[in-house]
N, C-alpha and C. Protein backbone atom coordinates (compact mmCIF):
# COMPACT_ATOMS: atom_id res chain seq x y z
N UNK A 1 39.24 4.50 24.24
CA UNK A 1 39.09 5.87 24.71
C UNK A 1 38.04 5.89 25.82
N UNK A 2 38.58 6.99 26.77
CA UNK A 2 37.34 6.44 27.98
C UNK A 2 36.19 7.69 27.52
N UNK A 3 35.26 7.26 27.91
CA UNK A 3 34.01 7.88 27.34
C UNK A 3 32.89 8.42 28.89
N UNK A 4 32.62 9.66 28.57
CA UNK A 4 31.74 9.99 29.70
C UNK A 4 30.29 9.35 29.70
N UNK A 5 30.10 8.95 30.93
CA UNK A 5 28.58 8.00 31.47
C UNK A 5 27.91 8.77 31.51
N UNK A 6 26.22 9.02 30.38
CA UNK A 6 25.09 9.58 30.34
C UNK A 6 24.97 9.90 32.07
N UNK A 7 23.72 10.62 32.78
CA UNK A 7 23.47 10.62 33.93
C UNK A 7 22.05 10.35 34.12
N UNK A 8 21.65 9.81 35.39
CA UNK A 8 20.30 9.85 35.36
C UNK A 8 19.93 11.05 35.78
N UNK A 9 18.94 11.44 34.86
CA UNK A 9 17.38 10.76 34.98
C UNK A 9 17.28 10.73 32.92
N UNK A 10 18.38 10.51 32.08
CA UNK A 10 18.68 10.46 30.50
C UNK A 10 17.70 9.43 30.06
N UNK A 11 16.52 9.71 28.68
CA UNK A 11 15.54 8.63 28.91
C UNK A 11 16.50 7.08 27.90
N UNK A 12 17.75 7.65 27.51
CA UNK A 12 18.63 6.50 26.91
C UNK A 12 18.80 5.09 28.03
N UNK A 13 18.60 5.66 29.22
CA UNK A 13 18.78 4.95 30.19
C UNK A 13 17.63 3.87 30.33
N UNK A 14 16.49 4.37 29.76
CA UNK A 14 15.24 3.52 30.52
C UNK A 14 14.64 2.81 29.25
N UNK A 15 15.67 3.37 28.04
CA UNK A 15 15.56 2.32 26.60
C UNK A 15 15.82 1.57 26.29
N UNK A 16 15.53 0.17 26.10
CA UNK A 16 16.34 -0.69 25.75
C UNK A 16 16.92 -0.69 24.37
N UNK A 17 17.95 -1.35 24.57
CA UNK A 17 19.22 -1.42 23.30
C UNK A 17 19.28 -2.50 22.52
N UNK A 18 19.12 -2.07 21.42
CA UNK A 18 18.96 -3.00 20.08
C UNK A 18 20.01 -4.36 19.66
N UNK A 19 19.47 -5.03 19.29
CA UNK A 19 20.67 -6.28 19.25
C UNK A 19 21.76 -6.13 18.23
N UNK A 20 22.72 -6.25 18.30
CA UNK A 20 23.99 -6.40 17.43
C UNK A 20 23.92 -7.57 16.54
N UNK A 21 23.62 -7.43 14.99
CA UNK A 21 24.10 -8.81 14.01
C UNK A 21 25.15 -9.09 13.62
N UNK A 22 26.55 -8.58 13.79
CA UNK A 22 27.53 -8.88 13.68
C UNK A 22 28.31 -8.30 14.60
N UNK A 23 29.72 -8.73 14.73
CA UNK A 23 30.94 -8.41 15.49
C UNK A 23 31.91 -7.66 14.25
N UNK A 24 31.65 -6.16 14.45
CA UNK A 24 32.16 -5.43 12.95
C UNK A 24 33.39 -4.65 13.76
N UNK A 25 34.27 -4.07 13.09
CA UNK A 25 35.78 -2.74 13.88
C UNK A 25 34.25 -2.25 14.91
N UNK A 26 33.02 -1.28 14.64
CA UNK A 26 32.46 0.22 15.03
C UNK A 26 32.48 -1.37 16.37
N UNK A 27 31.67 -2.25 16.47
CA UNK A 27 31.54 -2.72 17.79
C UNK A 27 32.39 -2.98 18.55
N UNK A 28 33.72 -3.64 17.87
CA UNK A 28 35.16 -3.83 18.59
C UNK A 28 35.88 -2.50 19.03
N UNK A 29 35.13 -1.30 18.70
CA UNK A 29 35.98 0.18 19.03
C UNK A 29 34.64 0.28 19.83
N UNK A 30 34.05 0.00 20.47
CA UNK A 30 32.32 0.95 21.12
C UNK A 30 33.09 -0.52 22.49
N UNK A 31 33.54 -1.53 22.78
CA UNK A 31 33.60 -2.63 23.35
C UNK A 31 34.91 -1.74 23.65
N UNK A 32 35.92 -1.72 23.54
CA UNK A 32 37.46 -1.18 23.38
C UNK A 32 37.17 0.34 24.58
N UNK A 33 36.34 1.00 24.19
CA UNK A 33 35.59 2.30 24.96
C UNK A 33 34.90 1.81 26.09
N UNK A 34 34.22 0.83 26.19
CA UNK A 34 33.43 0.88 27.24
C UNK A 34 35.10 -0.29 28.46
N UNK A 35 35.94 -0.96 28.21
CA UNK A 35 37.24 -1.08 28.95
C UNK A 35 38.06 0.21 29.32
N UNK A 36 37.96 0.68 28.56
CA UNK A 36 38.68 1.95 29.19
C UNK A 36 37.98 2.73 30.05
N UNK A 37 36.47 2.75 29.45
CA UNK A 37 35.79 3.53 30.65
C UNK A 37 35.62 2.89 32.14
N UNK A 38 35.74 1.94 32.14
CA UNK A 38 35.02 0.52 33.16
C UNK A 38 36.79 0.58 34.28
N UNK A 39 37.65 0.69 33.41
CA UNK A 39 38.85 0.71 33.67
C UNK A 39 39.24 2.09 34.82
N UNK A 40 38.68 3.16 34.11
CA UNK A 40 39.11 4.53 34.50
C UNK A 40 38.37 4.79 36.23
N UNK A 41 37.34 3.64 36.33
CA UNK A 41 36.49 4.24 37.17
C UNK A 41 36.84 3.97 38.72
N UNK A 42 37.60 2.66 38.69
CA UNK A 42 37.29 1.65 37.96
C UNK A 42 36.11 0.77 38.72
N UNK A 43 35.65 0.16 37.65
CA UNK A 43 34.18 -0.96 37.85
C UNK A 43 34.64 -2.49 37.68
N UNK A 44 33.52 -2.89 37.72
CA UNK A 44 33.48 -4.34 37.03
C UNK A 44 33.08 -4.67 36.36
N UNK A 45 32.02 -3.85 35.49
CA UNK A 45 31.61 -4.36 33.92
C UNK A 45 30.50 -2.25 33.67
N UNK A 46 30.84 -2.66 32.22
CA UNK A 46 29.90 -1.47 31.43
C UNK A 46 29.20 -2.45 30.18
N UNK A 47 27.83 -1.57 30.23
CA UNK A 47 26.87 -1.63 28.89
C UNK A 47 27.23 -0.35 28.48
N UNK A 48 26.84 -0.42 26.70
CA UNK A 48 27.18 0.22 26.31
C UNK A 48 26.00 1.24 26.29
N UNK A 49 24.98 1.06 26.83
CA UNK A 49 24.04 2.03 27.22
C UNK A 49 24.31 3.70 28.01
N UNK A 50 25.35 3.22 29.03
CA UNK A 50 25.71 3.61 30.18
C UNK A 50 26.22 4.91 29.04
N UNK A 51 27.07 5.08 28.20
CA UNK A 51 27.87 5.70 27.86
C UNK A 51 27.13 6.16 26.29
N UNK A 52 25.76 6.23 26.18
CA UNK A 52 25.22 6.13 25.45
C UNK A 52 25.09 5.77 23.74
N UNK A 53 25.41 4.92 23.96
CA UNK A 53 25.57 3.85 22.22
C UNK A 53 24.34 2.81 22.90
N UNK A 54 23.19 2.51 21.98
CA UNK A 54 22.27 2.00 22.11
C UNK A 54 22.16 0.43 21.62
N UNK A 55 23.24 -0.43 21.86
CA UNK A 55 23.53 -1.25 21.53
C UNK A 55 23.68 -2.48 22.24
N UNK A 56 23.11 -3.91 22.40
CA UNK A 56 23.39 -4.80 23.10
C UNK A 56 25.25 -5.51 23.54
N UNK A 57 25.43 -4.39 23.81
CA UNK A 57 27.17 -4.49 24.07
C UNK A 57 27.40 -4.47 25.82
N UNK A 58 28.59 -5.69 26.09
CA UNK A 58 28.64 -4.96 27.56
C UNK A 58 29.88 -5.63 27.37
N UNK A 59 31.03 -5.30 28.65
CA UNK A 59 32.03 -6.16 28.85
C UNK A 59 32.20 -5.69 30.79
N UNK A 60 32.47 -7.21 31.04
CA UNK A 60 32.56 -7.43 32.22
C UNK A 60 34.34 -7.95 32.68
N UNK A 61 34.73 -7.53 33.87
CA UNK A 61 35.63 -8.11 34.43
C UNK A 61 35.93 -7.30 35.89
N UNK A 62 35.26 -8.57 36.39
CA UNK A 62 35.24 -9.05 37.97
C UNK A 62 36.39 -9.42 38.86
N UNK A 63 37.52 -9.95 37.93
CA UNK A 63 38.97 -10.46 37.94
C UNK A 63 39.61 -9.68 39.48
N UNK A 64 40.34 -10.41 39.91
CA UNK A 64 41.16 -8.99 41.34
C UNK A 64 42.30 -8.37 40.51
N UNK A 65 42.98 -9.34 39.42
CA UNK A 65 44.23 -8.96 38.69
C UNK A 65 43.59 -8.12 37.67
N UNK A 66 42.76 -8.16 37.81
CA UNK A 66 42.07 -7.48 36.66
C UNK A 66 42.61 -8.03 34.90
N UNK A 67 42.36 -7.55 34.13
CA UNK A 67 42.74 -8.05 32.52
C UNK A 67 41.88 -9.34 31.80
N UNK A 68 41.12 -9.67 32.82
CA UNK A 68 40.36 -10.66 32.13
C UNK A 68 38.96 -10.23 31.68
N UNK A 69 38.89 -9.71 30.74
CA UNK A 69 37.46 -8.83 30.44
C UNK A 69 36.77 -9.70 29.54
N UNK A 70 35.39 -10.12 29.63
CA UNK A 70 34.78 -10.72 28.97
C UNK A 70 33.77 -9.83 28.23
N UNK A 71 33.59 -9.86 26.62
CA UNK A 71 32.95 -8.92 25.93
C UNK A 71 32.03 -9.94 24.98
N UNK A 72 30.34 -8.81 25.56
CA UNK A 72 29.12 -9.96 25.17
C UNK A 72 28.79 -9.34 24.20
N UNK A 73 28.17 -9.74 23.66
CA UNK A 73 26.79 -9.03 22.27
C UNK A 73 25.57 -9.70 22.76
N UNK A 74 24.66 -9.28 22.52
CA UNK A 74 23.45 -9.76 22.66
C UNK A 74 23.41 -11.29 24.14
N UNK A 75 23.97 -10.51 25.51
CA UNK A 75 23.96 -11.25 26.23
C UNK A 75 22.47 -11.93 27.18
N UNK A 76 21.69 -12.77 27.11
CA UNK A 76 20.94 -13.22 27.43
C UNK A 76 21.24 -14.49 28.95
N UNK A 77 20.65 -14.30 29.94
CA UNK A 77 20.40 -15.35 31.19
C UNK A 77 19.54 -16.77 30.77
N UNK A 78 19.97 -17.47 30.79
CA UNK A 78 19.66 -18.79 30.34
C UNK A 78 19.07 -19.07 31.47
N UNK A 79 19.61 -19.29 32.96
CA UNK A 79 19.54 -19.68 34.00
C UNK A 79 19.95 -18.91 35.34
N UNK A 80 19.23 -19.29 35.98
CA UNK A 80 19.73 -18.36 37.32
C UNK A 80 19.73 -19.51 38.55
N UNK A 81 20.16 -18.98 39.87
CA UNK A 81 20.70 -20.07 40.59
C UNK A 81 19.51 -19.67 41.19
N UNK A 82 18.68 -20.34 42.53
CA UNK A 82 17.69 -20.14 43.53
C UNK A 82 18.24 -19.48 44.82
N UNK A 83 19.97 -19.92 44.55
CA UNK A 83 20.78 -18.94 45.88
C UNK A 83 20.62 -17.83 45.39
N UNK A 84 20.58 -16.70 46.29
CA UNK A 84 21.06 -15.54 46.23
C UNK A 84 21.93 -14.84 47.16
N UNK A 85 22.64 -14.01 46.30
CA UNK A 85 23.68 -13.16 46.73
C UNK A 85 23.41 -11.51 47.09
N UNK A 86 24.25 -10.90 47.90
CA UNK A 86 23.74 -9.45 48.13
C UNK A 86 24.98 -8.72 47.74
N UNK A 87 24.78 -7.79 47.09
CA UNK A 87 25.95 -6.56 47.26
C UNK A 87 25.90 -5.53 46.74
N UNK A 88 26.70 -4.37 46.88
CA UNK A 88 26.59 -3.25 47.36
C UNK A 88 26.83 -2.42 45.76
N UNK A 89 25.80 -2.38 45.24
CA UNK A 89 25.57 -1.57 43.88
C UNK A 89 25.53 -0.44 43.50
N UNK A 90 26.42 0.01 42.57
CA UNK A 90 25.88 1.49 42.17
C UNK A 90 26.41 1.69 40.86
N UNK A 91 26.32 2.96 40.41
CA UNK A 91 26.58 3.22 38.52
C UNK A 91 27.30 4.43 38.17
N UNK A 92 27.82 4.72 37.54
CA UNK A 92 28.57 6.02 37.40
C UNK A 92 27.19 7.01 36.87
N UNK A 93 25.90 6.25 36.09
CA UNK A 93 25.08 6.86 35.79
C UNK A 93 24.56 7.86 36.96
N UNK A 94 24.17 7.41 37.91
CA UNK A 94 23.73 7.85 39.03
C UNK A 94 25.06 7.79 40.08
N UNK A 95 26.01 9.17 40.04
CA UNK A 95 27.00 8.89 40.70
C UNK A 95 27.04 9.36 42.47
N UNK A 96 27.23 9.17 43.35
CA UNK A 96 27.39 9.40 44.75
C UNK A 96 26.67 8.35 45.36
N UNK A 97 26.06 7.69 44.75
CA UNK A 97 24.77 6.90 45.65
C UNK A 97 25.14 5.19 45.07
N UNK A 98 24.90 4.28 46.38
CA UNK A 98 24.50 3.09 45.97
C UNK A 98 23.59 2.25 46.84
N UNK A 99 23.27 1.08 46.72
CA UNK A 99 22.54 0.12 47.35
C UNK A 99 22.77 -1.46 47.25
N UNK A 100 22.44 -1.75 48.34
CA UNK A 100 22.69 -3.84 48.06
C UNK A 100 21.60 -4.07 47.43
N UNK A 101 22.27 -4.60 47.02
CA UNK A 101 21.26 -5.58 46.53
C UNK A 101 21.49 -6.80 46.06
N UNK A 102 20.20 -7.94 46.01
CA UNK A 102 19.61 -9.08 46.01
C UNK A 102 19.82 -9.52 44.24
N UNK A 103 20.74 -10.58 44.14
CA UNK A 103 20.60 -10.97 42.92
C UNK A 103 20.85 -12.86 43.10
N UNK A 104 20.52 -13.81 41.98
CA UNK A 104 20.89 -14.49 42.22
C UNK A 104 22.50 -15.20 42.11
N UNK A 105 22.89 -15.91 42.85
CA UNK A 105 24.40 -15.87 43.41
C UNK A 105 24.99 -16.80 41.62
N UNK A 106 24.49 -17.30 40.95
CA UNK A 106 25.12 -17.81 39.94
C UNK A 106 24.11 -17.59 38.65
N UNK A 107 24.80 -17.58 37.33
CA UNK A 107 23.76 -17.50 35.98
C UNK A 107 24.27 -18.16 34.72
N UNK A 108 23.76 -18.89 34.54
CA UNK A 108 24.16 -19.04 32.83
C UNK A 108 23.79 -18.08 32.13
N UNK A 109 24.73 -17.82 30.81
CA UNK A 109 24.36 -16.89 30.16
C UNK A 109 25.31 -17.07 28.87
N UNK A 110 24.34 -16.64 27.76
CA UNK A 110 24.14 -16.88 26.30
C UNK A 110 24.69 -15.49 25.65
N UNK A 111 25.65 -15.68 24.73
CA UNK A 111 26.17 -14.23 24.25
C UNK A 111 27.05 -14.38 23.14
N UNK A 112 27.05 -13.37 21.70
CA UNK A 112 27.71 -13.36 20.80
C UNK A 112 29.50 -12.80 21.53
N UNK A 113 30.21 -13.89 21.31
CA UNK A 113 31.71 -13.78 21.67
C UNK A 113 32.22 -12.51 21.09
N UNK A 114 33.60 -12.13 21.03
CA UNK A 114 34.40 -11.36 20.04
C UNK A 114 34.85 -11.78 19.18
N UNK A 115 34.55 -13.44 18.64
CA UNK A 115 34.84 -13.70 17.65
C UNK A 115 33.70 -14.26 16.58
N UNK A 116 32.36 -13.34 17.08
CA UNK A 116 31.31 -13.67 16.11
C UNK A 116 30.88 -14.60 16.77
N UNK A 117 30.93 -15.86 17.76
CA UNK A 117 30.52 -17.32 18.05
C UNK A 117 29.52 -16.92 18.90
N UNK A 118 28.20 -18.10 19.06
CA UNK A 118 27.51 -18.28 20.23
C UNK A 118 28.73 -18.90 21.14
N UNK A 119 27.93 -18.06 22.70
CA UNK A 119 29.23 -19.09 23.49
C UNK A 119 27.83 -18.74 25.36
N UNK A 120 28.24 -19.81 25.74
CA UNK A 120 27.46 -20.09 26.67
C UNK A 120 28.63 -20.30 27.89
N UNK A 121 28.20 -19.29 29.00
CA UNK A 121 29.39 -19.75 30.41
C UNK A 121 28.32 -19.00 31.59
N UNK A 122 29.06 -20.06 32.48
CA UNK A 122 28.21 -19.64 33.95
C UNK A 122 29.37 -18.92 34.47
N UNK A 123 28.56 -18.04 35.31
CA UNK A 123 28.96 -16.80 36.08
C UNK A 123 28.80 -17.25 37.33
N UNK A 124 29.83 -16.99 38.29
CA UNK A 124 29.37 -16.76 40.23
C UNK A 124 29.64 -15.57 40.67
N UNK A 125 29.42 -15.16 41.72
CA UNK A 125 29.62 -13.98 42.94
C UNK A 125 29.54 -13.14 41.82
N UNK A 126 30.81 -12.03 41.93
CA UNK A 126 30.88 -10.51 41.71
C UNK A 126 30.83 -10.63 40.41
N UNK A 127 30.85 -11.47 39.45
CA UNK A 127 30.64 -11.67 38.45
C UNK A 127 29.62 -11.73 37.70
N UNK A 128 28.76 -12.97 38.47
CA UNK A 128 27.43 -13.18 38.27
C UNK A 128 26.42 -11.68 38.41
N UNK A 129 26.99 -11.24 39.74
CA UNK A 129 26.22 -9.98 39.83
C UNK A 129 26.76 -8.50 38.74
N UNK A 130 27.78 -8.89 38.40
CA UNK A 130 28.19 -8.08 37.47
C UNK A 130 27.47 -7.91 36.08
N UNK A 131 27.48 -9.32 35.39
CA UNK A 131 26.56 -9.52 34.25
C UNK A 131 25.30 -9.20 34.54
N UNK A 132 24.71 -9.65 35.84
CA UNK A 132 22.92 -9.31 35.34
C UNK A 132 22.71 -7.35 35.67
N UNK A 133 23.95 -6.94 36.12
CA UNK A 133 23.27 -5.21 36.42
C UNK A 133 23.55 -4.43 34.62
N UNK A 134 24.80 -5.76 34.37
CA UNK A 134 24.60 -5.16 32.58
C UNK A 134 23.54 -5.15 31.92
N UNK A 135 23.13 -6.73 32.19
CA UNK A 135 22.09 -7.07 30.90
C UNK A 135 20.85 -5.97 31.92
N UNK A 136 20.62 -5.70 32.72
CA UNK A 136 19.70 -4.64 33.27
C UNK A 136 19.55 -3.65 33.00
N UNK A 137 21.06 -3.16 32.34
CA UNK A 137 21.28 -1.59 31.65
C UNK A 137 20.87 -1.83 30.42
N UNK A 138 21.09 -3.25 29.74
CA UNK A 138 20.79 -3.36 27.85
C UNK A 138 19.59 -3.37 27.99
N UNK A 139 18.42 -3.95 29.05
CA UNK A 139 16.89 -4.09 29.12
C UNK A 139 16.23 -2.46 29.69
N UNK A 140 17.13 -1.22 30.04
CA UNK A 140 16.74 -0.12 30.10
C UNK A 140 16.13 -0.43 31.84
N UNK A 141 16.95 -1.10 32.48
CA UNK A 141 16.78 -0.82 33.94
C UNK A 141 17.97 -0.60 34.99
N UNK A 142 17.94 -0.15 35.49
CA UNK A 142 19.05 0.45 37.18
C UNK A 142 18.76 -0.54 38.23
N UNK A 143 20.36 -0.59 38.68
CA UNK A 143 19.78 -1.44 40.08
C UNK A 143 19.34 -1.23 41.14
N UNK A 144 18.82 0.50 41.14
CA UNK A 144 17.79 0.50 42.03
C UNK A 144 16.49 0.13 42.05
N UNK A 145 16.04 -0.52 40.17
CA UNK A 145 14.95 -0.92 40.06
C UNK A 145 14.65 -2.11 40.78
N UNK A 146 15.43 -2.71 41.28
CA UNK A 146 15.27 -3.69 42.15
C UNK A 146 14.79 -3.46 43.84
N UNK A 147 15.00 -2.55 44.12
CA UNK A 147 14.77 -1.93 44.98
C UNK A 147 13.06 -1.65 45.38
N UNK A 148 12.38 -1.58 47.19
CA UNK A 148 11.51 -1.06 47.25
C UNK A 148 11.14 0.28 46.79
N UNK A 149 9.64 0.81 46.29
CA UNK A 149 9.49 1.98 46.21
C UNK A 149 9.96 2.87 47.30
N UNK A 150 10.39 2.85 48.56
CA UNK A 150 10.69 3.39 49.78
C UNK A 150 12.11 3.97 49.06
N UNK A 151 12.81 2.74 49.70
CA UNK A 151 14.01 2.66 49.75
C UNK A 151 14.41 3.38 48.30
N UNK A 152 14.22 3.22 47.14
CA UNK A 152 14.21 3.80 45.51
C UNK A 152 14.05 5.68 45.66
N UNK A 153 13.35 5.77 46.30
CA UNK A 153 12.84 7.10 46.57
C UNK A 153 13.84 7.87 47.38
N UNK A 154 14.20 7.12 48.65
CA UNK A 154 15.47 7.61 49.10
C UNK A 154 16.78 7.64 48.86
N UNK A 155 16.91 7.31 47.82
CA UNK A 155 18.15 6.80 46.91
C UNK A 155 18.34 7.95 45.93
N UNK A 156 17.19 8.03 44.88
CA UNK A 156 17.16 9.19 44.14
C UNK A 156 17.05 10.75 44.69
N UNK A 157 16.41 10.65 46.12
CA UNK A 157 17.12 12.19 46.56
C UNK A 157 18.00 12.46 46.93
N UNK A 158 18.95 11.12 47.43
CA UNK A 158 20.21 11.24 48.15
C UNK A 158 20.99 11.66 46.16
N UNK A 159 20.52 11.29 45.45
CA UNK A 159 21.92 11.05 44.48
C UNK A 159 21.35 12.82 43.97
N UNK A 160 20.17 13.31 43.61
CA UNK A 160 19.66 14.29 43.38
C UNK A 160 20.79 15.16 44.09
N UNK A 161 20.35 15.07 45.15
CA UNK A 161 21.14 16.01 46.10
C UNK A 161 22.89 16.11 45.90
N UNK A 162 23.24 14.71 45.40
CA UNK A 162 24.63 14.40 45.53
C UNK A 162 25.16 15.14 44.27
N UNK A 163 23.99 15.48 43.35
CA UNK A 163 24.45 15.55 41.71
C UNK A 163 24.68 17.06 41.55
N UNK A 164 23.89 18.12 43.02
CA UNK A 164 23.78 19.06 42.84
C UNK A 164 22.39 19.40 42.12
């Protein structure tokens, strides 16, 4: 079911989200919601923050055919590359507005599967940058937090303004 995205300035947003101990139906239906929402928009990956369930949940898919959705629990960065990559970010949270941004171009990363398992896979490009703006939403940050105070400032009046 697609589910409406909290908005900023919601303090769910700037909370971080509690870890998941199992892979139960409520997480496989809260995972199931955040594809349809990710789907509707469409994106390339949702936390389940975004849509407010306070939970270390995200699912990503970067795919062009789309259908290949990868769904984390408790996803953690093992590693990051020293390349970096730029691109052009934004959130349904904060809708009208986005920004590039600077991430690194590849990541390992550590995460409870959909079938309960630890499972470890590296990420590149739109992908890579896909996973870390999740795990950014499960750690209660935006990717404008990446951003200068300048540039951050002009961002939030443009979206202010955009939000009405």
């Amino acid at each position: 079911m697609k589910r409406r995205c909290i908005l900023w300035p919601d303090k769910r947003l700037r909370t971080p989200a509690a870890p998941v101990d199992a892979i139960t139906d409520a997480v496989r239906a809260v995972w199931t919601d955040l594809v349809d929402t990710m789907e509707a928009m469409p994106g390339v990956g949702m936390a389940a923050p975004q849509i407010g369930v306070m939970q270390r949940l995200v699912v990503v898919d970067a795919s062009k055919a789309r259908g290949q959705v990868i769904r984390m629990a408790n996803p953690e960065i093992l590693h990051a590359s020293i390349e970096m990559r730029e691109y052009d970010e934004a959130s349904p949270n904060l809708p009208g507005v986005w920004a590039t941004i600077v991430r690194p171009r590849a990541v390992t990363v550590r995460f409870m599967n959909e079938h309960g398992e630890m499972e470890e896979r590296d990420f590149v490009g739109l992908w890579a940058t896909s996973v870390q703006h999740q795990i950014d939403h499960l750690n209660g940050k935006l990717y404008f937090d990446h951003l200068s105070t300048m540039k951050r400032d002009i961002l939030l009046r443009k979206a202010r303004k955009a939000m009405g």
